[in-house]
C-alpha atoms as a PDB file:
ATOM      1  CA  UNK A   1       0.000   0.000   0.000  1.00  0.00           C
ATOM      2  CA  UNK A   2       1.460   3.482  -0.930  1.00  0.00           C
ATOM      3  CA  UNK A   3       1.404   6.183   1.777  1.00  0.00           C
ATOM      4  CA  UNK A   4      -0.679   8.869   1.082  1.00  0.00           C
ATOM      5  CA  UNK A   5      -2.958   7.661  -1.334  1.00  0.00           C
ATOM      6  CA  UNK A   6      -4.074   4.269   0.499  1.00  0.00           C
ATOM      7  CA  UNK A   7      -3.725   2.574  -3.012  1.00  0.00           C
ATOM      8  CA  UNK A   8      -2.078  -0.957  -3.409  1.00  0.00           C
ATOM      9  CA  UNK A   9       0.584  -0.254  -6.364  1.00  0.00           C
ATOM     10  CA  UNK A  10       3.603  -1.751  -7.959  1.00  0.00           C
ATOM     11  CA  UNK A  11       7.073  -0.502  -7.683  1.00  0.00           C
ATOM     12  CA  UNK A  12      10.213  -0.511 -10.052  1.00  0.00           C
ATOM     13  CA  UNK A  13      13.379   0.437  -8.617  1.00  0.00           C
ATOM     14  CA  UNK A  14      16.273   0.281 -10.317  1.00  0.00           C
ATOM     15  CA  UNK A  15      19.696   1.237  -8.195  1.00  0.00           C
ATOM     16  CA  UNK A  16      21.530   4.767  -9.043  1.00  0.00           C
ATOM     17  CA  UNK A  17      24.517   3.112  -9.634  1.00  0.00           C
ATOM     18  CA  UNK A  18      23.467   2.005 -13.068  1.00  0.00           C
ATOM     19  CA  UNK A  19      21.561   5.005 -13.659  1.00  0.00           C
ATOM     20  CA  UNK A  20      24.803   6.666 -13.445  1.00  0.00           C
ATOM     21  CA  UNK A  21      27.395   3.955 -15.234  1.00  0.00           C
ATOM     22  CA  UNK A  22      28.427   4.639 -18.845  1.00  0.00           C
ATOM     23  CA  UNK A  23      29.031   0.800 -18.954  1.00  0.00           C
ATOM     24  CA  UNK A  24      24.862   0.008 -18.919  1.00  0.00           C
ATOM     25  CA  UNK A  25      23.051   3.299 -20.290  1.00  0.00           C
ATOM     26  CA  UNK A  26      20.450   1.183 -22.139  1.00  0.00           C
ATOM     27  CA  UNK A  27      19.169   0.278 -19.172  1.00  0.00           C
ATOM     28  CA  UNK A  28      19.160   4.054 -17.813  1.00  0.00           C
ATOM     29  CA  UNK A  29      17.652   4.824 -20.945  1.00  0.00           C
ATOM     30  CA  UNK A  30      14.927   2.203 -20.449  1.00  0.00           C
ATOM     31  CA  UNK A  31      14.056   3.233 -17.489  1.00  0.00           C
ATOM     32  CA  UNK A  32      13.670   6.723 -17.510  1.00  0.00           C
ATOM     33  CA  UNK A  33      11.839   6.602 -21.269  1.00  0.00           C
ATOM     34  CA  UNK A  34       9.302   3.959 -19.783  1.00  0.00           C
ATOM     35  CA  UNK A  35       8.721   6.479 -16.775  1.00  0.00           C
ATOM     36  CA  UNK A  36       8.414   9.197 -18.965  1.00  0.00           C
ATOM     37  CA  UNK A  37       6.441   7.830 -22.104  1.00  0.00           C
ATOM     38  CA  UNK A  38       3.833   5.606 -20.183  1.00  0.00           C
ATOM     39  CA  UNK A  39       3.870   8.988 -17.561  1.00  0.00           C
ATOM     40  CA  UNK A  40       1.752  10.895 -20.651  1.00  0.00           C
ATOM     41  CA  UNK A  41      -0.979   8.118 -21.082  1.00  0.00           C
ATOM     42  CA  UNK A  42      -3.953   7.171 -19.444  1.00  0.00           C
ATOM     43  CA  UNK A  43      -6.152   4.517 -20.728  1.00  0.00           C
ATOM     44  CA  UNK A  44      -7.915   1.794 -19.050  1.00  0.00           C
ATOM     45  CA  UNK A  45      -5.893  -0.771 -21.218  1.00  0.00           C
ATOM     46  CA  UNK A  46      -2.223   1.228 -19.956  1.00  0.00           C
ATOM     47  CA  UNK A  47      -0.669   0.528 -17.151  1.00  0.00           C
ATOM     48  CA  UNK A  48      -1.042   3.867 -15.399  1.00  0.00           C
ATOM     49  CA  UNK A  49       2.234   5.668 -13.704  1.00  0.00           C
ATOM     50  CA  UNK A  50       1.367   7.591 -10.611  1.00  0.00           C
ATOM     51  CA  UNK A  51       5.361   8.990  -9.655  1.00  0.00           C
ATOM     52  CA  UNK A  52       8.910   8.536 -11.024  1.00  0.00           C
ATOM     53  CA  UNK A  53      11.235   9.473  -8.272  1.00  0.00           C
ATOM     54  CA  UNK A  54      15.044   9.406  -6.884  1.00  0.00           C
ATOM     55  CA  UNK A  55      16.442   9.178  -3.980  1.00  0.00           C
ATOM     56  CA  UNK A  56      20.171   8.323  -2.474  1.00  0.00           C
ATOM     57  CA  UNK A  57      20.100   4.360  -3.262  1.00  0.00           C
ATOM     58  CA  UNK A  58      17.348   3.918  -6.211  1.00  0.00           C
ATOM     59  CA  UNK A  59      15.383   5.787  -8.759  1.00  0.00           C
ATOM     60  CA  UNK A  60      11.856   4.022  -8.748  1.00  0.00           C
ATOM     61  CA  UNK A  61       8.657   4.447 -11.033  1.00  0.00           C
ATOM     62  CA  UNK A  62       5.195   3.853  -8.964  1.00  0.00           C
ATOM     63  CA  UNK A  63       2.713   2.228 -11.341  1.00  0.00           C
ATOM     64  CA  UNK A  64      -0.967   0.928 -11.027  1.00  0.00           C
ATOM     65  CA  UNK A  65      -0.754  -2.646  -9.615  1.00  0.00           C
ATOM     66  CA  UNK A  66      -2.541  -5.263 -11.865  1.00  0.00           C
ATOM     67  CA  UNK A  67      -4.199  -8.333  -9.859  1.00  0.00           C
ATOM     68  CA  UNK A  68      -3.777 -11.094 -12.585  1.00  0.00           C
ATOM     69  CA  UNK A  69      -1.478 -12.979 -14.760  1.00  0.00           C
ATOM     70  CA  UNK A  70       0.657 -12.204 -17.749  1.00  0.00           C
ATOM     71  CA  UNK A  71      -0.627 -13.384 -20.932  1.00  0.00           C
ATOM     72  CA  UNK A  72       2.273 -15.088 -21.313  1.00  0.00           C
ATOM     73  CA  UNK A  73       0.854 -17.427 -19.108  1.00  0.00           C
ATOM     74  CA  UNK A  74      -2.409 -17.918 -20.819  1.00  0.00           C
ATOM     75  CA  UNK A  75      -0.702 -18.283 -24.886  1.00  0.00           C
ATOM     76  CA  UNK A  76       1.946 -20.886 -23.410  1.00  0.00           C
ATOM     77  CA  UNK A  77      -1.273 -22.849 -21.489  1.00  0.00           C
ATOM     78  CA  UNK A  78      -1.833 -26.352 -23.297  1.00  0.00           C
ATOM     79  CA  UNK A  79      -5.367 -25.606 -23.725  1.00  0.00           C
ATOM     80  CA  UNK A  80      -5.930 -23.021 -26.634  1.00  0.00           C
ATOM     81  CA  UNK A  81      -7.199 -19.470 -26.301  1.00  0.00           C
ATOM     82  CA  UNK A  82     -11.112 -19.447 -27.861  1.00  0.00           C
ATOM     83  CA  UNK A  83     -11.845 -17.166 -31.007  1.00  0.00           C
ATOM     84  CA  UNK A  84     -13.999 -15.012 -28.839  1.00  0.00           C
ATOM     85  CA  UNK A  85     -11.484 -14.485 -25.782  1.00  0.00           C
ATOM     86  CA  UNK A  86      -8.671 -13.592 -28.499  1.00  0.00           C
ATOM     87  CA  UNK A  87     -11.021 -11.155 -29.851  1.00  0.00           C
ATOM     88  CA  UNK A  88     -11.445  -9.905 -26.745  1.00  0.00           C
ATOM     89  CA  UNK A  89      -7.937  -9.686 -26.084  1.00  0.00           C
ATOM     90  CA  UNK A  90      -7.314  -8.190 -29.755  1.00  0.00           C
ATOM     91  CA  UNK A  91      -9.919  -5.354 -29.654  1.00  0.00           C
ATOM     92  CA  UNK A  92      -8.839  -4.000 -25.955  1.00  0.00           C
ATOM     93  CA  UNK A  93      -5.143  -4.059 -27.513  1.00  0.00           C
ATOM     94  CA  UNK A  94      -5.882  -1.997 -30.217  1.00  0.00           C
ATOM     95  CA  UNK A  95      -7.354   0.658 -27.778  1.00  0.00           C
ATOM     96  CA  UNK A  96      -4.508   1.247 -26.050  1.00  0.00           C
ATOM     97  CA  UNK A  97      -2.225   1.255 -28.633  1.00  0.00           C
ATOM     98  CA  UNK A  98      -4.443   3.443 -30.754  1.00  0.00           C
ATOM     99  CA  UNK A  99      -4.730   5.867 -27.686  1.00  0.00           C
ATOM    100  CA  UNK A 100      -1.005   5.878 -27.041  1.00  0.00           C
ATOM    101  CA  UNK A 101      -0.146   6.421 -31.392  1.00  0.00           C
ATOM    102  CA  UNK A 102      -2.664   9.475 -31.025  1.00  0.00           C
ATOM    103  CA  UNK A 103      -0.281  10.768 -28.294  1.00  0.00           C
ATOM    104  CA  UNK A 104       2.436  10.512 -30.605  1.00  0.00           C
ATOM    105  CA  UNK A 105       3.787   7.458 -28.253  1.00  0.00           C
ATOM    106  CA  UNK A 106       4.831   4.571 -30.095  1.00  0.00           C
ATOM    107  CA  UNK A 107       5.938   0.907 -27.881  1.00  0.00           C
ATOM    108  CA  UNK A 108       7.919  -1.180 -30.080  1.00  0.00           C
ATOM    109  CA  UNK A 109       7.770  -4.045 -28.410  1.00  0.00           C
ATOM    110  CA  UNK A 110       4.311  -5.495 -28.235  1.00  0.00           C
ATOM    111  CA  UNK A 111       4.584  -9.556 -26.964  1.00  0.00           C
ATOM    112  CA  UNK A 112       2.704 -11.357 -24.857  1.00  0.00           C
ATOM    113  CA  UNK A 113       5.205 -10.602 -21.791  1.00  0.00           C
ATOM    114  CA  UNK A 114       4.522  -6.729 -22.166  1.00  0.00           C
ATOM    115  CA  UNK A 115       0.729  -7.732 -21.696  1.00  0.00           C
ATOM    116  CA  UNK A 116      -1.670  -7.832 -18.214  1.00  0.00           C
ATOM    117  CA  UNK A 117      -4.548  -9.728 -18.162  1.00  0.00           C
ATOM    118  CA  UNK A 118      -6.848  -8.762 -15.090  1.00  0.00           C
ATOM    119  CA  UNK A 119      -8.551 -10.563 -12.740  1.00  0.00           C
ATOM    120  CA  UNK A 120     -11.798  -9.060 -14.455  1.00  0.00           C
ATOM    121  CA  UNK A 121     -10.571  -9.627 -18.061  1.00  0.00           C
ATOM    122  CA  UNK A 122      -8.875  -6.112 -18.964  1.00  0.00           C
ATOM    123  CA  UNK A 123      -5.624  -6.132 -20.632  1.00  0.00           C
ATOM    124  CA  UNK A 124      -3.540  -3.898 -19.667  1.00  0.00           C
ATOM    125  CA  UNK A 125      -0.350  -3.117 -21.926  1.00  0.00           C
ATOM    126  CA  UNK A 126       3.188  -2.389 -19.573  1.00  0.00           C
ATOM    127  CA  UNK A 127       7.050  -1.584 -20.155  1.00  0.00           C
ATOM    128  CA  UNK A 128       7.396   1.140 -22.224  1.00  0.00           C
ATOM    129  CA  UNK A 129      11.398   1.306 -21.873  1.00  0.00           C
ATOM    130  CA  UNK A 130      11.604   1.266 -25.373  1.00  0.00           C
ATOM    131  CA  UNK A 131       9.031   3.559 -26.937  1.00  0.00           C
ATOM    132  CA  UNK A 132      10.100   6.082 -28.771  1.00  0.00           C
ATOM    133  CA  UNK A 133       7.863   9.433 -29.844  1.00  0.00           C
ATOM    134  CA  UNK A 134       7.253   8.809 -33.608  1.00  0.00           C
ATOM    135  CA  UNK A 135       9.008  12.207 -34.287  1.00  0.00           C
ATOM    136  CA  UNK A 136      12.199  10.864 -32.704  1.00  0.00           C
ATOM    137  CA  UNK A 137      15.012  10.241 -34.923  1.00  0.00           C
ATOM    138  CA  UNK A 138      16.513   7.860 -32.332  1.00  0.00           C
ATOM    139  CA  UNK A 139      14.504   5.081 -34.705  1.00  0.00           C
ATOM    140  CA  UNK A 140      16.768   3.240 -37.390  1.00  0.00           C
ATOM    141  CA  UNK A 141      17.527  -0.241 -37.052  1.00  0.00           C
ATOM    142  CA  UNK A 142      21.722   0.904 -35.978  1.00  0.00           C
ATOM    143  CA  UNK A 143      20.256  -0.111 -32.491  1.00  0.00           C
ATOM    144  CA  UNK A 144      17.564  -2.780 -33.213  1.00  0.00           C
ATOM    145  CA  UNK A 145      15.481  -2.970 -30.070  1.00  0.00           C
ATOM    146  CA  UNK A 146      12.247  -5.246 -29.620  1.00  0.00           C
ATOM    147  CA  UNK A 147      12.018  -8.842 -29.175  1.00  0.00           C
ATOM    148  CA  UNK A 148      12.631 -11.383 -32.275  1.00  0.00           C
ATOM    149  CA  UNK A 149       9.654 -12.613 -33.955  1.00  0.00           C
ATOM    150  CA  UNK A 150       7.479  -9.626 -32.839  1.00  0.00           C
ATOM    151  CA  UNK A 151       9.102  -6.611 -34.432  1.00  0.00           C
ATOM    152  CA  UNK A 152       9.026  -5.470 -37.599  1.00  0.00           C
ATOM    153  CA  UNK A 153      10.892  -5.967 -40.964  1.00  0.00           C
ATOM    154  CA  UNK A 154      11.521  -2.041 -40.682  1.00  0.00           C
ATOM    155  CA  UNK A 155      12.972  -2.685 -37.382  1.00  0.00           C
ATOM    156  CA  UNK A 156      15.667  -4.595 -38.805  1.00  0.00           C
ATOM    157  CA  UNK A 157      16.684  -2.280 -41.970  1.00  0.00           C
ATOM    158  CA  UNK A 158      17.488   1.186 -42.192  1.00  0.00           C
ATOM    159  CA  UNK A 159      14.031   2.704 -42.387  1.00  0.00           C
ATOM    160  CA  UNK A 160      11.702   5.272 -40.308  1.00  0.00           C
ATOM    161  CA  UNK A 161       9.863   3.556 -38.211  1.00  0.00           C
ATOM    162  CA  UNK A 162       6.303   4.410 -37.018  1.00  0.00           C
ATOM    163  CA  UNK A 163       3.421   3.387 -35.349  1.00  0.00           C
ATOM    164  CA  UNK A 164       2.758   0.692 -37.751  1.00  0.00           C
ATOM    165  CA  UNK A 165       5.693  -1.806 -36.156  1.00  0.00           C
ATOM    166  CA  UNK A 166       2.941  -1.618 -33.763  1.00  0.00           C
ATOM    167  CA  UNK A 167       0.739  -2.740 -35.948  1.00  0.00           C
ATOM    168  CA  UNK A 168       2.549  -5.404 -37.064  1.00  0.00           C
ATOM    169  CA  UNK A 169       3.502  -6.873 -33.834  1.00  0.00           C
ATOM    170  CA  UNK A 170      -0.192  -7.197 -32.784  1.00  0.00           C
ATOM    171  CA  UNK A 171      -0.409  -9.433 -36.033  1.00  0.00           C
ATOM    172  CA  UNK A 172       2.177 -11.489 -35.183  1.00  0.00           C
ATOM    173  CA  UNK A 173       0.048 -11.659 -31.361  1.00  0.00           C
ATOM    174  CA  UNK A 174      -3.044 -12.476 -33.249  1.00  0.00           C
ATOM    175  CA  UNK A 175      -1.354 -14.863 -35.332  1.00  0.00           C
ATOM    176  CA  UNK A 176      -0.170 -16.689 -31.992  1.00  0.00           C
ATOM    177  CA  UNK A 177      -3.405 -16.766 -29.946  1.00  0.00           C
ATOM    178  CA  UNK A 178      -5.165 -18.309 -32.615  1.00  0.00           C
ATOM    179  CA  UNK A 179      -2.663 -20.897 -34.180  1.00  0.00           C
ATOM    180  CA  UNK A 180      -0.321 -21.847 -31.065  1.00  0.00           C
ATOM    181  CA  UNK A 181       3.154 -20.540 -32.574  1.00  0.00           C
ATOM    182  CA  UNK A 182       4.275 -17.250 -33.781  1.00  0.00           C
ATOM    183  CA  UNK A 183       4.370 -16.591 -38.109  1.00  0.00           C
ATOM    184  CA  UNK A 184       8.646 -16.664 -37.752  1.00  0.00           C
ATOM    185  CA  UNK A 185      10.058 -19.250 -35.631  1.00  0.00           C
ATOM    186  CA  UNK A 186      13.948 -19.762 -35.420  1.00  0.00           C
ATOM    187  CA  UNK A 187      17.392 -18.740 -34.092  1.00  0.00           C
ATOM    188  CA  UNK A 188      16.939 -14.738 -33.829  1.00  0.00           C
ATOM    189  CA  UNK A 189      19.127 -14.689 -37.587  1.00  0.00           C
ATOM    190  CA  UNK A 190      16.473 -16.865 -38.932  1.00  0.00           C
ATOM    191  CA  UNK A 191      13.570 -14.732 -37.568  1.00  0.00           C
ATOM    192  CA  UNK A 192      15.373 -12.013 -38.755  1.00  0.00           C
ATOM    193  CA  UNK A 193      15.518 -13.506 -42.111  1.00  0.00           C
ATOM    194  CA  UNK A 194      11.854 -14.346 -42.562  1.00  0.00           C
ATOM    195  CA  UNK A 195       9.946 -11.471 -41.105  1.00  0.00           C
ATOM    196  CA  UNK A 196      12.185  -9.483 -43.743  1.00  0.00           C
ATOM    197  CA  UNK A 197      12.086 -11.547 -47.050  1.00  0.00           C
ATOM    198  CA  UNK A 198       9.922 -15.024 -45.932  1.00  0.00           C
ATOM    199  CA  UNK A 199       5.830 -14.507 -46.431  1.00  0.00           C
ATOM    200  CA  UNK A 200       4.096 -16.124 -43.199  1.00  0.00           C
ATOM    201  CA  UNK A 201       2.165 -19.340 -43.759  1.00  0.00           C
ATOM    202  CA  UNK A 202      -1.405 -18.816 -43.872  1.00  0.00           C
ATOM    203  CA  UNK A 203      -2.995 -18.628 -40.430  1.00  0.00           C
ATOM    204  CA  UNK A 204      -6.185 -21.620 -41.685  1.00  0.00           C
ATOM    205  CA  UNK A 205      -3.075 -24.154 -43.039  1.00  0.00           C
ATOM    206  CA  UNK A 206      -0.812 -23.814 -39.916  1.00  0.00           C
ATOM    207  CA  UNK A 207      -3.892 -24.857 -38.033  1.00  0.00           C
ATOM    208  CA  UNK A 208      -5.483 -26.803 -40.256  1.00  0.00           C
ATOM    209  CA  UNK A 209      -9.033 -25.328 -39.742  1.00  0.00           C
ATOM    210  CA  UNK A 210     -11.178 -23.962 -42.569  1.00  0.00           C
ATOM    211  CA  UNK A 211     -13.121 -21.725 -39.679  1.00  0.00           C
ATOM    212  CA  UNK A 212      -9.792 -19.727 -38.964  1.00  0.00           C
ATOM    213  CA  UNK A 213     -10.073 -18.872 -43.023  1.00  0.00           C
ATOM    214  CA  UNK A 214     -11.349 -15.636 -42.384  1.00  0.00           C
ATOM    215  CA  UNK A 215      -8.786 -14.183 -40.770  1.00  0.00           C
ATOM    216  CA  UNK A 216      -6.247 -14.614 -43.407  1.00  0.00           C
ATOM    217  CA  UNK A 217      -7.012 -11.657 -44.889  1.00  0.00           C
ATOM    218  CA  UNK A 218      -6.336  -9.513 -41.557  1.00  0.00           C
ATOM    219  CA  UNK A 219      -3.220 -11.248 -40.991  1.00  0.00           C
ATOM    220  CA  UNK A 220      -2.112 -10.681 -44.618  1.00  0.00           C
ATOM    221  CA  UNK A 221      -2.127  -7.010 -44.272  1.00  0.00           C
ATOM    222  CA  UNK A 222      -1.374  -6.801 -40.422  1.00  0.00           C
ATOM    223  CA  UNK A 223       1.660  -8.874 -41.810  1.00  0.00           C
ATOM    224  CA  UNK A 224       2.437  -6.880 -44.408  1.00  0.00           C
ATOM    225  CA  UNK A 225       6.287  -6.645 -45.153  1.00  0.00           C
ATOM    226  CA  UNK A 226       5.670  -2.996 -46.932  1.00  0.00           C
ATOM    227  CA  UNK A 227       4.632  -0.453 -43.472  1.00  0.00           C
ATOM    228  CA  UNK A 228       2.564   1.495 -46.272  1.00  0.00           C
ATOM    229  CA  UNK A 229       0.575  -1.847 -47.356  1.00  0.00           C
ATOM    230  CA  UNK A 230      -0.046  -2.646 -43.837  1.00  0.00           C
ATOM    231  CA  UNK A 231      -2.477  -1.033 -41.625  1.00  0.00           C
ATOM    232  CA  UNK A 232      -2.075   2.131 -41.308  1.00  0.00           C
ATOM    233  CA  UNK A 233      -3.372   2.637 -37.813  1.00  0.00           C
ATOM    234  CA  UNK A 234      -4.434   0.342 -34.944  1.00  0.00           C
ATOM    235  CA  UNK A 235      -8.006   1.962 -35.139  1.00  0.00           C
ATOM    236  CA  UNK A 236      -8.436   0.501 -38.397  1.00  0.00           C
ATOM    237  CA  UNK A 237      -7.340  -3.165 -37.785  1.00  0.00           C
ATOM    238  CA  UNK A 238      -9.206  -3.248 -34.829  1.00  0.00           C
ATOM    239  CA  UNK A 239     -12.576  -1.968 -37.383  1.00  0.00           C
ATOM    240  CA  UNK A 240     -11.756  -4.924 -39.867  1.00  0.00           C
ATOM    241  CA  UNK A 241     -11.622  -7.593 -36.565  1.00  0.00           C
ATOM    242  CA  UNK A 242     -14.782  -5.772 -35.374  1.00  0.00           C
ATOM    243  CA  UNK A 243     -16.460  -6.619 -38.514  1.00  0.00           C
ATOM    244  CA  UNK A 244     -14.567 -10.092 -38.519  1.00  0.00           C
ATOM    245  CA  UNK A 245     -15.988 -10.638 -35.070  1.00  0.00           C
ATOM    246  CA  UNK A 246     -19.354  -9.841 -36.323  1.00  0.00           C
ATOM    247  CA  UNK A 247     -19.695 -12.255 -39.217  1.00  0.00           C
ATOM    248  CA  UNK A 248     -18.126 -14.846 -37.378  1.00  0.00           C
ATOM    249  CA  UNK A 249     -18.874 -15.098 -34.196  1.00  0.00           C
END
């Protein structure tokens, strides 16, 4: 419980010895961008910051605590995700991302890890230590930062990057939930390899179920290796699963 406010909450600390070390500035970086960029947003599906702070020992970033599990937890569970809960999952997703992109605030690294699932069903997206304003230049792939098999071909080669790597990501998430394994599997040089110049196998022959047909199409242009034939927001995949949702479900 933090004093003052009588509110249970989560704390990240993070000791001002590496804060301070020219040997591990990613991490200082991390840190204070995640305080920062997820300090401008609030959104029920965002992890909300109350206080980034400092004191002799630790800087520490005071965040909404989330009673439930990572959905990590629930994508590496043997029994498989239903259409409707990925949906679900999916549609509050797109929110929050949606919300943040409006804000200028993109995450670039959007995985199941970076993901709260509440005890009442609301996802909740967390660690922004890598986000990045979309009018940053600190973008091009001469640092590539995200987590293999969710980022972007962009994220890899020397191009702007904007909120559709987002975009993208989510597809690869969607691609997961429904069929068990992620569209680019490998050692990270193989992933790296496919998600640049390999198409992803169709989401209804992985699986192996005609019913999963429809989404082909979304994944096709969620998937896109081209940013400008993907998406072009997270507003309007989530509209073309909305109308999925509704002739399928």
């Amino acid at each position: 419980i933090y004093p003052g406010i009588d509110r249970a909450v989560a704390i990240k600390t993070i000791h001002r010895r590496l804060l301070e070390s020219s040997d591990d500035l990613s991490v200082a970086a991390r840190f204070r961008v995640e305080a920062k960029a997820a300090g401008r947003l609030t959104h029920r599906n965002i992890v909300q910051i109350y206080q980034f702070g400092e004191d002799d020992d630790f800087a520490y970033i005071v965040m909404e605590y989330v009673a439930g599990r990572n959905l990590r937890d629930y994508v590496q569970a043997p029994r498989k995700l239903e259409v409707s809960q990925v949906l679900c999952v999916m549609m509050q997703l797109l929110d929050g991302l949606h919300y943040a992109h409006e804000r200028g605030i993109v995450h670039r690294d959007i995985k199941p890890a970076n993901l709260l699932i509440a005890d009442d069903g609301r996802l909740k997206i967390t660690d922004f230590g890598i986000a990045r304003t979309e009018t940053s230049n600190l973008t091009r792939a001469s640092s590539i930062v995200g987590s293999p098999g969710y980022i972007a071909p962009e994220q890899y080669t020397d191009r702007e990057i904007d909120r559709r790597v987002d975009v993208f990501s989510a597809g690869v998430l969607l691609y997961r939930m429904l069929s068990g394994t992620t569209p680019f599997v490998g050692t990270d040089d193989a992933i790296m390899y496919k998600i640049v110049y390999e198409a992803h196998k169709p989401l209804s022959e992985v699986t192996n179920d005609t019913a999963l047909k429809p989404f082909d199409a979304v994944l096709d242009r969620a998937l896109a290796k081209d940013p400008a034939q993907r998406y072009p927001s997270a507003m309007a995949m989530r509209t073309a699963l909305l109308a999925l949702a509704t002739e399928t479900l």
